[in-house]
Protein backbone atom coordinates (compact mmCIF):
# COMPACT_ATOMS: atom_id res chain seq x y z
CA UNK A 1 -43.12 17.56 1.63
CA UNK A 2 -39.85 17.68 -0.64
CA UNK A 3 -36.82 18.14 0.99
CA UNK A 4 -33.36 18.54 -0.09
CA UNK A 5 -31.53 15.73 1.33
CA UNK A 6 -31.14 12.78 -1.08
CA UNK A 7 -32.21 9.70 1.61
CA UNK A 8 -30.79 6.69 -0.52
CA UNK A 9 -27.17 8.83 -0.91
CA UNK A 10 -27.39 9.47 3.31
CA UNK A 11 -28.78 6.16 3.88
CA UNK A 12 -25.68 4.17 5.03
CA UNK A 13 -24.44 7.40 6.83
CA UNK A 14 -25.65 6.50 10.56
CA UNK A 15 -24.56 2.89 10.09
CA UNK A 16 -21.00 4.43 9.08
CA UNK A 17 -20.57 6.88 12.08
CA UNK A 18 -22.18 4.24 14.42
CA UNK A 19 -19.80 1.26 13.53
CA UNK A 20 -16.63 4.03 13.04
CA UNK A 21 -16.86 5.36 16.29
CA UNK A 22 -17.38 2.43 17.69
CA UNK A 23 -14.05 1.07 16.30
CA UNK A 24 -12.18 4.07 17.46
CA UNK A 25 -13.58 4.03 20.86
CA UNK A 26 -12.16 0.14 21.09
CA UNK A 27 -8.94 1.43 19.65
CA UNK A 28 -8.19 4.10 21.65
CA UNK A 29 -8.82 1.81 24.88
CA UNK A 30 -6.84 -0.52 23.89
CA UNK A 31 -3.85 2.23 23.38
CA UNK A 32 -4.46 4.35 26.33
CA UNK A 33 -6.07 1.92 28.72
CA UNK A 34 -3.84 -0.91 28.11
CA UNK A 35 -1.12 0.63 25.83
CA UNK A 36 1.13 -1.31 23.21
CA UNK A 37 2.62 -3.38 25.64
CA UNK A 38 -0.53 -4.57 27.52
CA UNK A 39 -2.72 -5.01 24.24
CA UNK A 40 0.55 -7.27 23.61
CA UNK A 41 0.31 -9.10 26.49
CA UNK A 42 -3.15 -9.67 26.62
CA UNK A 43 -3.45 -11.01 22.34
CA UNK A 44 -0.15 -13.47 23.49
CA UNK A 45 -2.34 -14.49 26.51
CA UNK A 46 -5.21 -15.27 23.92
CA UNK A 47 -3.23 -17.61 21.84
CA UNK A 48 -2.48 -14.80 18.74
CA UNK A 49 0.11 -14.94 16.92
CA UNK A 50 2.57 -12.43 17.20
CA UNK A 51 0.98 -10.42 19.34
CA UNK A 52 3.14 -7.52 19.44
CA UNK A 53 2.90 -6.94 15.14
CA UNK A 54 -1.15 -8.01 15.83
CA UNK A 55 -1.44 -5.26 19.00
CA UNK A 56 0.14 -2.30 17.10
CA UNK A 57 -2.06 -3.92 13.72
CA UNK A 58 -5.17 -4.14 15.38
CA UNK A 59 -4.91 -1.31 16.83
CA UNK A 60 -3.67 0.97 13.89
CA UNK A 61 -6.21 -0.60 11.63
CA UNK A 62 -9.52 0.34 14.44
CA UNK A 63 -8.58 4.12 14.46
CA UNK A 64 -7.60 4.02 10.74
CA UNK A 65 -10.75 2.16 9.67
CA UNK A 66 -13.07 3.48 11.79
CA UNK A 67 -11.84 6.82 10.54
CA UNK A 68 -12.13 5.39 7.05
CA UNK A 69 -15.57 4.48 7.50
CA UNK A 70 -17.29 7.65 9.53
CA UNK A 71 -15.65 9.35 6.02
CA UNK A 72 -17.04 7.12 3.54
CA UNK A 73 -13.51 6.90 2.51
CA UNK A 74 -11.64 3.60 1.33
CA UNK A 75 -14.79 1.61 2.63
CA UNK A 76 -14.14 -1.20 0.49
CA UNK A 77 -10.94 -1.74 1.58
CA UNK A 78 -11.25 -1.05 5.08
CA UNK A 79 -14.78 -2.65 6.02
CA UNK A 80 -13.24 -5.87 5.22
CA UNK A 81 -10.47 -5.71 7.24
CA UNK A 82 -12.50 -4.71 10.32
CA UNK A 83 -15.15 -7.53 9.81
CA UNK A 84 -12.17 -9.94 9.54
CA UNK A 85 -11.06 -7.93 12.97
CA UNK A 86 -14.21 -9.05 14.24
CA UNK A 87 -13.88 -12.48 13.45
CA UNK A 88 -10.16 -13.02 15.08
CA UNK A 89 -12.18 -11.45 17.94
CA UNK A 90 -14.48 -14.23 18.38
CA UNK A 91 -11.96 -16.94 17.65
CA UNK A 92 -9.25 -15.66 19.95
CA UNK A 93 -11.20 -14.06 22.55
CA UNK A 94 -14.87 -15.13 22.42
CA UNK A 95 -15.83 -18.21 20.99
CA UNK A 96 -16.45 -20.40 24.34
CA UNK A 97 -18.42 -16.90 26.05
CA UNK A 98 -21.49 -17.60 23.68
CA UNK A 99 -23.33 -15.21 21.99
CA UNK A 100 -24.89 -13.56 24.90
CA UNK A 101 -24.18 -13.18 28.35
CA UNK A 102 -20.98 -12.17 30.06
CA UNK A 103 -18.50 -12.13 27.69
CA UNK A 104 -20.81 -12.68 24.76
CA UNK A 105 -19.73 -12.22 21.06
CA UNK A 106 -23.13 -9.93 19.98
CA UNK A 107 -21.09 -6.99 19.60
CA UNK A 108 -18.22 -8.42 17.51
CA UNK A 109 -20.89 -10.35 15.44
CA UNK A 110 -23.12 -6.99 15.15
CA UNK A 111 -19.80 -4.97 13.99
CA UNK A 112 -18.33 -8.00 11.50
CA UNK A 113 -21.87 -8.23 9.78
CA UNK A 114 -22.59 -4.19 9.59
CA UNK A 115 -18.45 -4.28 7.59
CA UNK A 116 -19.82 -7.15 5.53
CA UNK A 117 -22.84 -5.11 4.46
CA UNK A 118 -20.38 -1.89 3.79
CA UNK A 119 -17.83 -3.89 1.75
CA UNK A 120 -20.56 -5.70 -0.38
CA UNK A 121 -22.71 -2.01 -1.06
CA UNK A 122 -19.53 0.81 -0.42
CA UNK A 123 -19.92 3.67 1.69
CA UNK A 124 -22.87 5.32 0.12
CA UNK A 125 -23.05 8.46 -2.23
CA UNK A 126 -22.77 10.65 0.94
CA UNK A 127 -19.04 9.81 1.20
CA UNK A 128 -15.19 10.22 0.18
CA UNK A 129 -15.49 7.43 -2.18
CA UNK A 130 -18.49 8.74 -3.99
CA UNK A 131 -17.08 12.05 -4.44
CA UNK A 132 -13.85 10.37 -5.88
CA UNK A 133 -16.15 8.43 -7.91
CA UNK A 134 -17.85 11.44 -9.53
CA UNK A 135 -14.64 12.93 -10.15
CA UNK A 136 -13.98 10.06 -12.53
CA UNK A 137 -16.69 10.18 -14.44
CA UNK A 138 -17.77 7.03 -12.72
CA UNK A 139 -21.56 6.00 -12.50
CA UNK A 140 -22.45 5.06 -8.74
């Protein structure tokens, strides 16, 4: 049965609207749960260096990114960022909780391997970036 929808160009779509909204979500707790000062006060508590630039950072870059990413827009600069996100996550916050359990790091892991995947293949051709692409004459 021939359909119209081009699977490899859609393919990385529901692992980009997955791992952006899941980035938002985190982002927007962390500003209207906690706000700037708490998110502050917890990242100091965690050993992070200045936490106040790293609160308003982290959380600028979750909602920016995650943005970035449900658009296929700027994927290869953002997806990096966010894995690395992921990784300060584990190291500041995580690393003695284990992988599973209470506390675990199997989110943070999931989301810092599913940016490494977007960085290393881009967003897709159903995204921003492809569309910018094909407006320079660029091959995919």
């Amino acid at each position: 049965m021939a359909t119209n929808i081009d699977r490899p160009a859609w393919g990385l779509v529901p692992l980009r609207l997955v791992v952006g909204i899941v980035f938002i979500a985190h982002s927007w707790l962390k500003y209207s749960a906690f706000g700037i000062e708490g998110t502050t006060k917890f990242m100091g508590g965690l050993g992070v260096p200045m936490p106040a630039v790293a609160a308003v950072s982290i959380i600028a870059l979750e909602a920016i990114g995650g943005l970035a990413l449900i658009l296929g827009g700027a994927t290869r600069v953002f997806a990096p960022l966010l894995a690395m996100d992921m990784l300060g996550a584990i190291l500041f916050a995580k690393r003695h909780a284990g992988l599973i359990g209470q506390n675990g790091w199997e989110l943070e892991i999931t989301l810092c391997a599913a940016c490494v995947t977007l960085a290393l293949v881009g967003a897709g051709g159903a995204s921003i970036d492809a569309a910018v692409r094909g407006r320079r004459g660029a091959a995919p």
